[in-house]
Protein backbone atom coordinates (compact mmCIF):
# COMPACT_ATOMS: atom_id res chain seq x y z
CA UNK A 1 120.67 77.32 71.83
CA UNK A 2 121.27 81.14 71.46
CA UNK A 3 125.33 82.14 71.82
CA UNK A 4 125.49 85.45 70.96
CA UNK A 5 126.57 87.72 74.07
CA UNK A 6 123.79 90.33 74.94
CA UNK A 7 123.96 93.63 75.07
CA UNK A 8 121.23 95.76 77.16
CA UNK A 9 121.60 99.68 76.28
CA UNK A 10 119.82 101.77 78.47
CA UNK A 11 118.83 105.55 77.39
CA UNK A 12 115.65 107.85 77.50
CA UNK A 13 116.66 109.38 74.12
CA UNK A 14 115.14 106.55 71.27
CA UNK A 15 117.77 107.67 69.00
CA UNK A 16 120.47 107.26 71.32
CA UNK A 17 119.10 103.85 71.98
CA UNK A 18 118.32 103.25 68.17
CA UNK A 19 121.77 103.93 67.18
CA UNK A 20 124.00 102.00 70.33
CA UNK A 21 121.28 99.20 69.55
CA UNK A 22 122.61 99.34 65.77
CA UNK A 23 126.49 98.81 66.44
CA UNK A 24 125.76 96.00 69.01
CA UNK A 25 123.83 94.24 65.80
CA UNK A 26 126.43 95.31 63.68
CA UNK A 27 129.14 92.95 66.02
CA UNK A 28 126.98 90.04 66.02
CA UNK A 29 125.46 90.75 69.11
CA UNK A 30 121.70 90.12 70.30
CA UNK A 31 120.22 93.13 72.11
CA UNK A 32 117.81 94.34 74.72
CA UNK A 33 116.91 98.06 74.87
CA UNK A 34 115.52 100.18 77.68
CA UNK A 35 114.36 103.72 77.99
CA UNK A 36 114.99 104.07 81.64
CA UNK A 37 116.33 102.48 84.96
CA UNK A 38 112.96 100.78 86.34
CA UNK A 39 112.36 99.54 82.53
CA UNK A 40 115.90 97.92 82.52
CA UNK A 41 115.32 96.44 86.05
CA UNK A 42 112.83 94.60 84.26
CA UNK A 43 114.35 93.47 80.79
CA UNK A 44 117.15 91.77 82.98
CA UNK A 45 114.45 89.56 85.09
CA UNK A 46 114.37 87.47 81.88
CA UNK A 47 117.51 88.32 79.69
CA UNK A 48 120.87 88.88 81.50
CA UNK A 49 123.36 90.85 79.29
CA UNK A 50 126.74 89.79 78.41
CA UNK A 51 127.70 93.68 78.87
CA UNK A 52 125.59 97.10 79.77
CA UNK A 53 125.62 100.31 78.02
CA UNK A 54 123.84 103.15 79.98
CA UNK A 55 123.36 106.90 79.94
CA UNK A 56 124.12 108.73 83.06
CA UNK A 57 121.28 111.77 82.62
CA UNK A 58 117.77 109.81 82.59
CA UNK A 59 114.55 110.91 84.82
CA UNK A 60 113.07 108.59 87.27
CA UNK A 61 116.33 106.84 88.28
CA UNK A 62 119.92 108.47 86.64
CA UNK A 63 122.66 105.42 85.05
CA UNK A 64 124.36 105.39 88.65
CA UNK A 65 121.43 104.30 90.54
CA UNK A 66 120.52 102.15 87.70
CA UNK A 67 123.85 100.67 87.96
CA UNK A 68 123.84 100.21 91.21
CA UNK A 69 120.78 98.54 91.20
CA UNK A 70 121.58 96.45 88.15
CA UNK A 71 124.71 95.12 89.79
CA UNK A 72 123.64 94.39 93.32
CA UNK A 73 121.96 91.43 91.27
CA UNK A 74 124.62 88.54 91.82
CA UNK A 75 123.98 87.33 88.41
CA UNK A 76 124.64 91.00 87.10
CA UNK A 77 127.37 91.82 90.08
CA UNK A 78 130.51 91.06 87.24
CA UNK A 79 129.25 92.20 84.08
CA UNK A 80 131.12 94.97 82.19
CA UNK A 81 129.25 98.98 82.53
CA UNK A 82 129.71 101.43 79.94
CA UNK A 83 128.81 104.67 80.50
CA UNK A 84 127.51 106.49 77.21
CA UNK A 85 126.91 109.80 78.31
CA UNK A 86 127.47 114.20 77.01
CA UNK A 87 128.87 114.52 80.41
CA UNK A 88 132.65 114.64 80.09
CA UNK A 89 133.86 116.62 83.11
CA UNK A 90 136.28 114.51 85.66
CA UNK A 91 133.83 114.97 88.39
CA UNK A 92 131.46 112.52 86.79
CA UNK A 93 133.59 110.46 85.00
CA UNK A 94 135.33 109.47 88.53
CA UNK A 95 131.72 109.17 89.97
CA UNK A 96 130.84 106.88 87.20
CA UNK A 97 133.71 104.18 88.22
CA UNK A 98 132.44 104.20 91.64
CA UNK A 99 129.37 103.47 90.73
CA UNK A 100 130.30 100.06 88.65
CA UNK A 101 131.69 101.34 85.80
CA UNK A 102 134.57 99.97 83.56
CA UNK A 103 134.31 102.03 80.71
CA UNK A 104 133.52 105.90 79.88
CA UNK A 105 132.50 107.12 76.43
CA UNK A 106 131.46 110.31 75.90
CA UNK A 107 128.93 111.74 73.11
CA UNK A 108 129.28 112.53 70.35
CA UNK A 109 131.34 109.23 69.69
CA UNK A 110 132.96 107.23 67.03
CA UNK A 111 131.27 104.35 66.43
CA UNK A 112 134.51 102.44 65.67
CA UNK A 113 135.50 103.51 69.17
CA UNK A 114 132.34 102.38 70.38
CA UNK A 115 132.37 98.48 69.06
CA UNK A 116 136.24 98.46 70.16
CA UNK A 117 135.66 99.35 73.59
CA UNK A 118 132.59 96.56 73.37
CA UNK A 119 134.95 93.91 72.43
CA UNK A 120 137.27 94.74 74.57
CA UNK A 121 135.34 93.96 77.65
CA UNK A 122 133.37 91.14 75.96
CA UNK A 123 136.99 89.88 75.92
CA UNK A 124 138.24 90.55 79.30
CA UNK A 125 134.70 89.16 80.94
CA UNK A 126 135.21 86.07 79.37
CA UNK A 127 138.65 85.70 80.46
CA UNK A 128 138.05 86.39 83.40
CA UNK A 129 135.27 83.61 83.88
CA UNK A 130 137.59 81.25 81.94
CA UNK A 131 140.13 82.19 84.76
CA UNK A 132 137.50 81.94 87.81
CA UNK A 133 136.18 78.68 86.07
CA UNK A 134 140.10 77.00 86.08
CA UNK A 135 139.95 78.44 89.73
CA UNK A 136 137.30 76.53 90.89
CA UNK A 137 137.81 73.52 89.32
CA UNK A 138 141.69 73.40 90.97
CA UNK A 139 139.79 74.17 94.44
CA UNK A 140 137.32 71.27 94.15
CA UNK A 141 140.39 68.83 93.36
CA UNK A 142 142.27 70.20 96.35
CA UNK A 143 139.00 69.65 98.16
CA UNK A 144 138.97 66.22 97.31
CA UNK A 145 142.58 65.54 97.96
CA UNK A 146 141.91 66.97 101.10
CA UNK A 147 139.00 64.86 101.65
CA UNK A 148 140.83 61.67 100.65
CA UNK A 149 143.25 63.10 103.13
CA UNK A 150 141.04 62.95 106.00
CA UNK A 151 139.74 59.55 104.86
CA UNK A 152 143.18 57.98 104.78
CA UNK A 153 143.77 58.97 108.39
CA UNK A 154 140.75 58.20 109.48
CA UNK A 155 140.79 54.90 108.71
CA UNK A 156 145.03 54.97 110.08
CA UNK A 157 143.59 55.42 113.43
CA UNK A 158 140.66 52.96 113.15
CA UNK A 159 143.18 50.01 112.30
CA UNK A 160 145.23 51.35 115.22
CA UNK A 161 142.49 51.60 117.70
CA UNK A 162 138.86 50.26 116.65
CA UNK A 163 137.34 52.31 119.18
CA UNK A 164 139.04 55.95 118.05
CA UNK A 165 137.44 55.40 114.35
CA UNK A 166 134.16 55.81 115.72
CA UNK A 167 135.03 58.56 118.51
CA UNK A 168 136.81 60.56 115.38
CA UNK A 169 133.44 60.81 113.60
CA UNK A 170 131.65 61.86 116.22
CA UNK A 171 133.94 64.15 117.25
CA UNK A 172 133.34 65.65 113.06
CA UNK A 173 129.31 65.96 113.75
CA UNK A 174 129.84 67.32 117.59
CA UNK A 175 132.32 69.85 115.68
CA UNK A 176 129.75 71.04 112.89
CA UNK A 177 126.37 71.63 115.26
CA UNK A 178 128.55 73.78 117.69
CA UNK A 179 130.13 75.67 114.86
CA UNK A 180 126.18 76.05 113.67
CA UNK A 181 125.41 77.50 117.36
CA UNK A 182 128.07 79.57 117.56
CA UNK A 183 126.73 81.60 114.48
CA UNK A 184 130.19 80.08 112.27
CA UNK A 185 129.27 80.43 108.56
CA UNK A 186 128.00 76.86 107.06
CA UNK A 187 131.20 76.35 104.81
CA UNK A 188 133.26 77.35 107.95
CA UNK A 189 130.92 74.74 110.47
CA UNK A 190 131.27 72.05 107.14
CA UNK A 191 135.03 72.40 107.28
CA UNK A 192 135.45 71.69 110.71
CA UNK A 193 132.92 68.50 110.15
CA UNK A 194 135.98 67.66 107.71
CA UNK A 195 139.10 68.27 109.72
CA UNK A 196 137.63 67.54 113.26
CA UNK A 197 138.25 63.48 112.55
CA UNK A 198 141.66 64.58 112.18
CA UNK A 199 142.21 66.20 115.85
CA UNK A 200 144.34 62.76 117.52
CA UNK A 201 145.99 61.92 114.04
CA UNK A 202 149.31 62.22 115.90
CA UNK A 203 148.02 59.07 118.46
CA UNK A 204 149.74 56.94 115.53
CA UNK A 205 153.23 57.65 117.01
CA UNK A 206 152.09 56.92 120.48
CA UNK A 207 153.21 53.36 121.70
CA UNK A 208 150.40 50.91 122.40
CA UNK A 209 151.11 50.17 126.03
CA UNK A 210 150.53 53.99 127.07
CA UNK A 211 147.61 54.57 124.57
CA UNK A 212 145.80 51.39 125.62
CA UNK A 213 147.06 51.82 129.79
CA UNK A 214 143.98 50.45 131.85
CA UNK A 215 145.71 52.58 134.96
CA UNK A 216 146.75 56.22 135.31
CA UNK A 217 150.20 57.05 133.24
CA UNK A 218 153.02 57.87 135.34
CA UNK A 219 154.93 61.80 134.40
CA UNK A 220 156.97 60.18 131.34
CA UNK A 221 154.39 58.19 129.99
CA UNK A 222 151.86 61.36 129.76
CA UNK A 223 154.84 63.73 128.26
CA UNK A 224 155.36 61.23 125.77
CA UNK A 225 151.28 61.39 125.04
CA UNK A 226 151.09 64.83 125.00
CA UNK A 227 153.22 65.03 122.10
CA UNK A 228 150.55 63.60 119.99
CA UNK A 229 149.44 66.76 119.14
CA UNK A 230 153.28 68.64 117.80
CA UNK A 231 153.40 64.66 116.40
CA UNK A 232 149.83 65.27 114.04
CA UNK A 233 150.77 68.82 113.16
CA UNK A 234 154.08 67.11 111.66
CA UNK A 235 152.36 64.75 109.73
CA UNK A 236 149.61 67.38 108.09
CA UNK A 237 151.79 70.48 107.82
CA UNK A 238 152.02 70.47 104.10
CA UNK A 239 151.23 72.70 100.96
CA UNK A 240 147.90 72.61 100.53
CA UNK A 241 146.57 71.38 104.12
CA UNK A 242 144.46 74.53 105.56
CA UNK A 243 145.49 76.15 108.86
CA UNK A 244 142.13 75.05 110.11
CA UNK A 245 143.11 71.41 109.89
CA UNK A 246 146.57 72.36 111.45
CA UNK A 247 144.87 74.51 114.11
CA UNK A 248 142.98 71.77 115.33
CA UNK A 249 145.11 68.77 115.56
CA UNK A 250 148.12 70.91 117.54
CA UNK A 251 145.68 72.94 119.53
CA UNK A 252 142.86 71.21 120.59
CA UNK A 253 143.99 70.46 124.24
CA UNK A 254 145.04 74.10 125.06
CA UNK A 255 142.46 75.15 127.70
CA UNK A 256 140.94 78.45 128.24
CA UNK A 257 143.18 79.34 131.31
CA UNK A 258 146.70 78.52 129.39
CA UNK A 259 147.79 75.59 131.54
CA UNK A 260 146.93 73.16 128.19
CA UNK A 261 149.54 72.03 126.03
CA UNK A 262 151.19 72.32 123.43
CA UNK A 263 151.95 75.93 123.37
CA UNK A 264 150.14 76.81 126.56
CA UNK A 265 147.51 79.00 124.76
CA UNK A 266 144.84 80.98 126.56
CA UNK A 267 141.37 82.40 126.17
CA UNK A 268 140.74 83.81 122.32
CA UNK A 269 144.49 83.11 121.81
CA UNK A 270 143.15 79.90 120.93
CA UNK A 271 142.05 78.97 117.68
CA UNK A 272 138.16 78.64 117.57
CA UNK A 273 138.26 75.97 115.75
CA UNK A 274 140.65 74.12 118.23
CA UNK A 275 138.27 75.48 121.35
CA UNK A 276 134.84 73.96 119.14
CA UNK A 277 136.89 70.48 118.91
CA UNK A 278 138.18 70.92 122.73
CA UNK A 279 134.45 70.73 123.68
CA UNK A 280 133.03 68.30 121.55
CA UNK A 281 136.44 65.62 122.14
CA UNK A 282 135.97 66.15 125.37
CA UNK A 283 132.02 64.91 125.67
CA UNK A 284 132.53 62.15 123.35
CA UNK A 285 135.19 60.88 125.72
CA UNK A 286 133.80 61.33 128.49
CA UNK A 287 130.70 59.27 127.32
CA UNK A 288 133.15 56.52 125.96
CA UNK A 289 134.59 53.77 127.66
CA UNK A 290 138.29 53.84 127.66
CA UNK A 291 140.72 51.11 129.24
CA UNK A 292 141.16 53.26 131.98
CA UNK A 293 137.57 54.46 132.20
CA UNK A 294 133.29 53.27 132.43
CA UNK A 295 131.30 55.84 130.30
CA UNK A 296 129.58 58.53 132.18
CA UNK A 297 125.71 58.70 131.30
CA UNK A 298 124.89 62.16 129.28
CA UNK A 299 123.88 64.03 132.52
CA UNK A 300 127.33 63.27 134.46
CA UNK A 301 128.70 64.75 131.21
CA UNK A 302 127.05 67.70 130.84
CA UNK A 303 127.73 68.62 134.63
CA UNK A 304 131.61 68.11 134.31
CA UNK A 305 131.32 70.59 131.43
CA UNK A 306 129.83 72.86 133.17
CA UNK A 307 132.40 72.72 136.12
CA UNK A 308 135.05 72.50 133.17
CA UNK A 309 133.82 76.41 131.69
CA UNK A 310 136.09 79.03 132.06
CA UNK A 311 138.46 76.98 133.08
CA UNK A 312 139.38 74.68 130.72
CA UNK A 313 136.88 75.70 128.29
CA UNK A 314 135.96 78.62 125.94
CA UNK A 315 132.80 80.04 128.31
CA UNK A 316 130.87 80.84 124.57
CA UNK A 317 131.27 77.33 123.17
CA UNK A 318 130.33 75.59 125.94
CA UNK A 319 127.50 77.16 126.89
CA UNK A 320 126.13 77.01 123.15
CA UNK A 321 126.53 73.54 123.83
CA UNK A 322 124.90 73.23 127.04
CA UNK A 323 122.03 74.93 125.73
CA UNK A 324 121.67 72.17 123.26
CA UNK A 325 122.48 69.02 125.00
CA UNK A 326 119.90 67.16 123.72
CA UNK A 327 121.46 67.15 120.39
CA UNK A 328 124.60 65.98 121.23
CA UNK A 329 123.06 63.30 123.46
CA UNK A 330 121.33 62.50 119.98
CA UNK A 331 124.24 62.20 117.92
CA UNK A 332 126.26 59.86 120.35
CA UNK A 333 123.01 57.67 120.53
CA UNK A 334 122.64 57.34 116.63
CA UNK A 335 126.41 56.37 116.22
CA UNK A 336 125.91 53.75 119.17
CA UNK A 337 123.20 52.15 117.71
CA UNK A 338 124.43 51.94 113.91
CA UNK A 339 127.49 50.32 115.26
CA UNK A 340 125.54 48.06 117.43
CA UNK A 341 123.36 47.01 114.32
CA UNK A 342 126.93 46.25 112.38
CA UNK A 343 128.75 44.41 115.37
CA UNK A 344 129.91 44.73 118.73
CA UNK A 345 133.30 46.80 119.06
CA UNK A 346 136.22 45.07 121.51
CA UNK A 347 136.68 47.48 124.01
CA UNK A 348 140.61 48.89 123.26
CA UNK A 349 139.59 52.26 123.20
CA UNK A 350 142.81 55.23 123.38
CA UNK A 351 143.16 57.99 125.94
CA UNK A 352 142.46 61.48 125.04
C-alpha cells in the first residue's frame, strides 16, 4: 500500500511543472502533474493529493476557478492550496486566500523555500485530521454514553410502569417520522428518535397512587404530577446531556397558546423538539388505555387533534401529522402486535 502524500502541481508552462514536479520527488513525495484546470479536474477523479500547487495565470480556467472547483469536491474541500504564481501585487495575493488558498509563493522562488512551505502544510493537514479524528472518536463515546443513558431510563420507567416502556418507544418512532415531515435534517429527526423515550423520565418521582389513579386527580394531586417534567429536567441536566434531550423532557406539555406548564411557553417560544414530542405523546396516549381511560380507535384520535391545533398544538406539526395518519396508525399497530406475540401486558398504565 502506497504512503507517500501526493502532490498535484498544476501549470500550463511544462517547465514550471517539470521543475515544482522535481522538488515534490526530491521530499519523498509521489506526484500528479497537470497543464491546466479541466486536466486537473480530471487527475483528481482517480488520485486525490495530499496538497495542491497551482499557477494563478492559465487559459481555459485561471488557478482560482480551478481552486474553486477543486475544493468544492468534499474529498478535496480541506486540502492545503499553494499558489505558485509571477503575480506578486496585494490585490491578487488577497484574492488568492479567498479563493482557498493557504499559501502564496511567488516566482522566481527558492526552492528551499518551496519544500519548507510544502512540509509545513503536509504537517499542519495531518494534524489537523489527527485532531478531527480524536474529535470524532470522543463524540461517538459521548454518543454512546448518551445512548446507554436513554437505555437506563428507559428501562427505569418500564419497571415502574410496564405499560410506559412501551408508550416511551413509540413516542421515539412518532417523534422521528414527524421530524422527517417537518423537513428536520435526518441527524436532527434521529436525535429526537433518541431523546423522545426520555420525555416522562421525571414520572419516577411521582407516587404510585396518583400515577396509577383510575379516577380524575383532585388540584394537589395534579400539581404534584405536573412537576414531573422540572423533576426529569433535574435528573438529565448534566455535562454532556444535549439541550435537545433537556428541551423535551421539561417542555413537552407547554401548549401552543401558553396555558401549558412548566414555564407557560407559547407558540415558537417552544422548543420544536418539545412541540414534535407534544404531538406524538399525545396520540400514543390517547390510543392507550390508562387506569383512568379505554383507548380511542385511530379516527377518534385524529379528530381530537385536530380540535387540539392551534390551541394546544403547534398548527405546522400537527397538520404534518394529520396529513400522514396512516403512518402513525401503522406504527402503534406494529408495536401492539409484537407485544402481543411476546405476552399480554397488565393494564397499570401512567397518566400523561
Amino acid at each position: 500500500m502506497n504512503t507517500h502524500p501526493v502532490a498535484l502541481v498544476i501549470d500550463d508552462e511544462p517547465a514550471n511543472l517539470q521543475i515544482l514536479a522535481t522538488l515534490m520527488d526530491e521530499l519523498g513525495m509521489d506526484v500528479s502533474v497537470a497543464e491546466s484546470g479541466p486536466r486537473a479536474l480530471e487527475v483528481v477523479a482517480y488520485r486525490v493529493p495530499d496538497i495542491i500547487l497551482v499557477d494563478i495565470m492559465m487559459p481555459e480556467m485561471d488557478g482560482y476557478e480551478t481552486v474553486r472547483a477543486l475544493t468544492a469536491r468534499y474529498d478535496l474541500s480541506n486540502v492545503p492550496v499553494l499558489y505558485v504564481t509571477a503575480l506578486a501585487d496585494i490585490e491578487h495575493k488577497t484574492r488568492a486566500f479567498e479563493h482557498g488558498g493557504h499559501d502564496y509563493i511567488t516566482k522566481p522562488f527558492d526552492k528551499r523555500e518551496v519544500q519548507a512551505r510544502v512540509r509545513t502544510h503536509l504537517e499542519l493537514a495531518q494534524y489537523r485530521a489527527t485532531l478531527e479524528r480524536r474529535v470524532q472518536e470522543q463524540v461517538l463515546k459521548l454518543d454512546q454514553i448518551n445512548f446507554a443513558l436513554v437505555s437506563a431510563l428507559e428501562s427505569a420507567n418500564s419497571f415502574k410502569d410496564d405499560l410506559t416502556g412501551l408508550h416511551i418507544r413509540r413516542v421515539g418512532a412518532f417523534a422521528r417520522i414527524l421530524a422527517e415531515l417537518i423537513g428536520l435534517p435526518h441527524e436532527r429527526s434521529r436525535e429526537l428518535e433518541r431523546y423522545a423515550p426520555l420525555h416522562d423520565v421525571g414520572k419516577i418521582g411521582v407516587p404510585d397512587h396518583i400515577l396509577k389513579k383510575a379516577g380524575p386527580l383532585d388540584r394537589d394531586e395534579r400539581a404534584i404530577m405536573e412537576q414531573h417534567t422540572v423533576a426529569g429536567y433535574r435528573i438529565l441536566k448534566q455535562p454532556g446531556i444535549p439541550a435537545v434531550a433537556l428541551n423535551i423532557v421539561r417542555h413537552h406539555h407547554e401548549r401552543w397558546d401558553g396555558t401549558g406548564y412548566p414555564d407557560r411557553l407559547a407558540g415558537p417560544d417552544i422548543p420544536i423538539e418539545a412541540r414534535i414530542v407534544s404531538v406524538a405523546d399525545i396520540y400514543d396516549a390517547l390510543r392507550s388505555w390508562r387506569p383512568y381511560k379505554e383507548p380511542f380507535d385511530h379516527e377518534t384520535a385524529i379528530g381530537l387533534i385536530a380540535e387540539s391545533t392551534g390551541s394546544q398544538l403547534d398548527p405546522e406539526v400537527a397538520a404534518a401529522f394529520l396529513a400522514h395518519d396512516d403512518r402513525f396508525a401503522d406504527v402503534f399497530d406494529q408495536f401492539v402486535m409484537e407485544r402481543e406475540a411476546h405476552d399480554r401486558p397488565t393494564r397499570s398504565g401512567a397518566r400523561r
